[in-house]
C-alpha atoms as a PDB file:
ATOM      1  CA  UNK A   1      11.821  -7.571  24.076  1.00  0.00           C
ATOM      2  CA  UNK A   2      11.618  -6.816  19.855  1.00  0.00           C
ATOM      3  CA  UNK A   3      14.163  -4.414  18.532  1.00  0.00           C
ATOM      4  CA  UNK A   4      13.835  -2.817  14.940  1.00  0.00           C
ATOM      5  CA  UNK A   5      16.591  -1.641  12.542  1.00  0.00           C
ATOM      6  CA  UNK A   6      15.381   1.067  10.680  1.00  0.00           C
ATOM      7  CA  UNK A   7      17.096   1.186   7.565  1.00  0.00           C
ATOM      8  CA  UNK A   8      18.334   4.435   6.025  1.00  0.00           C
ATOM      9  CA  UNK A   9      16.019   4.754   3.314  1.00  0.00           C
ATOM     10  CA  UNK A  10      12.921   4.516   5.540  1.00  0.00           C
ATOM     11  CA  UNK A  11      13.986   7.541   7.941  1.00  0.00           C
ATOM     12  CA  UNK A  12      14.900   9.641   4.577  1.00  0.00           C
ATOM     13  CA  UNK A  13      11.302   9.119   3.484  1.00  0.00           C
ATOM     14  CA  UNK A  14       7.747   9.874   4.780  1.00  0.00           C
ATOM     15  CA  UNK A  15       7.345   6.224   5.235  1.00  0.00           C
ATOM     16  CA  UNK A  16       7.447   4.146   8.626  1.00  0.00           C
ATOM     17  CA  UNK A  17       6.812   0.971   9.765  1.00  0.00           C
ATOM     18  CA  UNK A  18       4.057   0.317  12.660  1.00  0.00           C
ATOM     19  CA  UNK A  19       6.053  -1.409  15.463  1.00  0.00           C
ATOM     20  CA  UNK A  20       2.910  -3.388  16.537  1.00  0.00           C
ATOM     21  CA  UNK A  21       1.751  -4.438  13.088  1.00  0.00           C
ATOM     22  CA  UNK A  22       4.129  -4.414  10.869  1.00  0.00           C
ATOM     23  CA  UNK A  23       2.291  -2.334   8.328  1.00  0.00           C
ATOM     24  CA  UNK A  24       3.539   0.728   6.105  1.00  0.00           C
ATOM     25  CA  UNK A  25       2.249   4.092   6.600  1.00  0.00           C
ATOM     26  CA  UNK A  26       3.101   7.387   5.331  1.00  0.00           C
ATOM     27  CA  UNK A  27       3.456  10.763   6.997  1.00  0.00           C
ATOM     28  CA  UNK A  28       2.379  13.546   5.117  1.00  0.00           C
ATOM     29  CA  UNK A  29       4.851  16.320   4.652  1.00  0.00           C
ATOM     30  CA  UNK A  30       2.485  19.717   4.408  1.00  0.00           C
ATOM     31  CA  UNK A  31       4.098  22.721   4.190  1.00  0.00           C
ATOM     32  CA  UNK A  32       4.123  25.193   7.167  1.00  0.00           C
ATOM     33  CA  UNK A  33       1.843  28.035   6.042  1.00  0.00           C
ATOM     34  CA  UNK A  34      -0.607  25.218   5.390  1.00  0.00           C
ATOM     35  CA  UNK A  35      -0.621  23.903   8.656  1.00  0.00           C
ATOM     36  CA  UNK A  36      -3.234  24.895  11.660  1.00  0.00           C
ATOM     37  CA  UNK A  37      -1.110  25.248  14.899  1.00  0.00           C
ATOM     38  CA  UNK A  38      -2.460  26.237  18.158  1.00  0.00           C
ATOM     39  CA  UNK A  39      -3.290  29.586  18.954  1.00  0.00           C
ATOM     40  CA  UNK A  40      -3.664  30.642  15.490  1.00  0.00           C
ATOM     41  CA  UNK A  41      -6.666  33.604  14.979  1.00  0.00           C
ATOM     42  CA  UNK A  42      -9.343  33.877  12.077  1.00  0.00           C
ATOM     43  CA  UNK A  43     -11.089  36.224  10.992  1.00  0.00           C
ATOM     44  CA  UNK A  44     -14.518  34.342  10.522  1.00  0.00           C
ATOM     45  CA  UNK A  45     -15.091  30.567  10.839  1.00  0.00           C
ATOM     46  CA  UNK A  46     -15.012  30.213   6.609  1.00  0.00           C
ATOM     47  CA  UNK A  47     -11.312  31.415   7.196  1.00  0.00           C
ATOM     48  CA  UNK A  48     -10.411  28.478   9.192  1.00  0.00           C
ATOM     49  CA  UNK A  49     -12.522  26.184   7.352  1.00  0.00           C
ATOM     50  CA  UNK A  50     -10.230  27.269   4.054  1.00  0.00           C
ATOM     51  CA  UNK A  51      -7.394  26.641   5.656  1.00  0.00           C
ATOM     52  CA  UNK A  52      -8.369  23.250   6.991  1.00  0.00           C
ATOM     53  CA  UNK A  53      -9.786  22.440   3.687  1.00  0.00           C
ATOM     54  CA  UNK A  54      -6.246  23.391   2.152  1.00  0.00           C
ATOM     55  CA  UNK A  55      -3.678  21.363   4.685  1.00  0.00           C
ATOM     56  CA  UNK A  56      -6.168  17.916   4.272  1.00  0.00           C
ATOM     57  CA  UNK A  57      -5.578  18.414   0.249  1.00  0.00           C
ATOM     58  CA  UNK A  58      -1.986  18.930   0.887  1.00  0.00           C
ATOM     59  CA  UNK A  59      -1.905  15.890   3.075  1.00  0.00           C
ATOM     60  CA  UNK A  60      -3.581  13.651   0.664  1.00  0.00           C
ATOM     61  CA  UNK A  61      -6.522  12.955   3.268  1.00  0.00           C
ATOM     62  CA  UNK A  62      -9.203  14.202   0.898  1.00  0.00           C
END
């Protein structure tokens, strides 16, 4: 059985530790009108595309 500390600083940030590895990663923090959530209505395909196109910028994917 493994147990981890996490430390203070690492919950305050958008970093974590993998359990299983070891190694860093970050979670992006996107803000909430730029994220898709379920249920959420376009008005054409383009639309959703934008918005898609907006939360992966915001989340440092692209």
């Amino acid at each position: 059985m493994a147990f981890f500390v996490v430390s203070e600083e690492i919950v305050a940030s958008n970093e974590r530790i993998c359990p299983k590895t070891g190694s860093t990663f970050k979670i992006s923090v996107v803000r909430d009108d730029l994220t898709l959530k379920s249920g959420m209505m376009f008005g054409s395909l383009g639309d959703c595309y934008s918005l898609y196109l907006k939360y992966v910028t915001a989340a440092g994917l692209v």
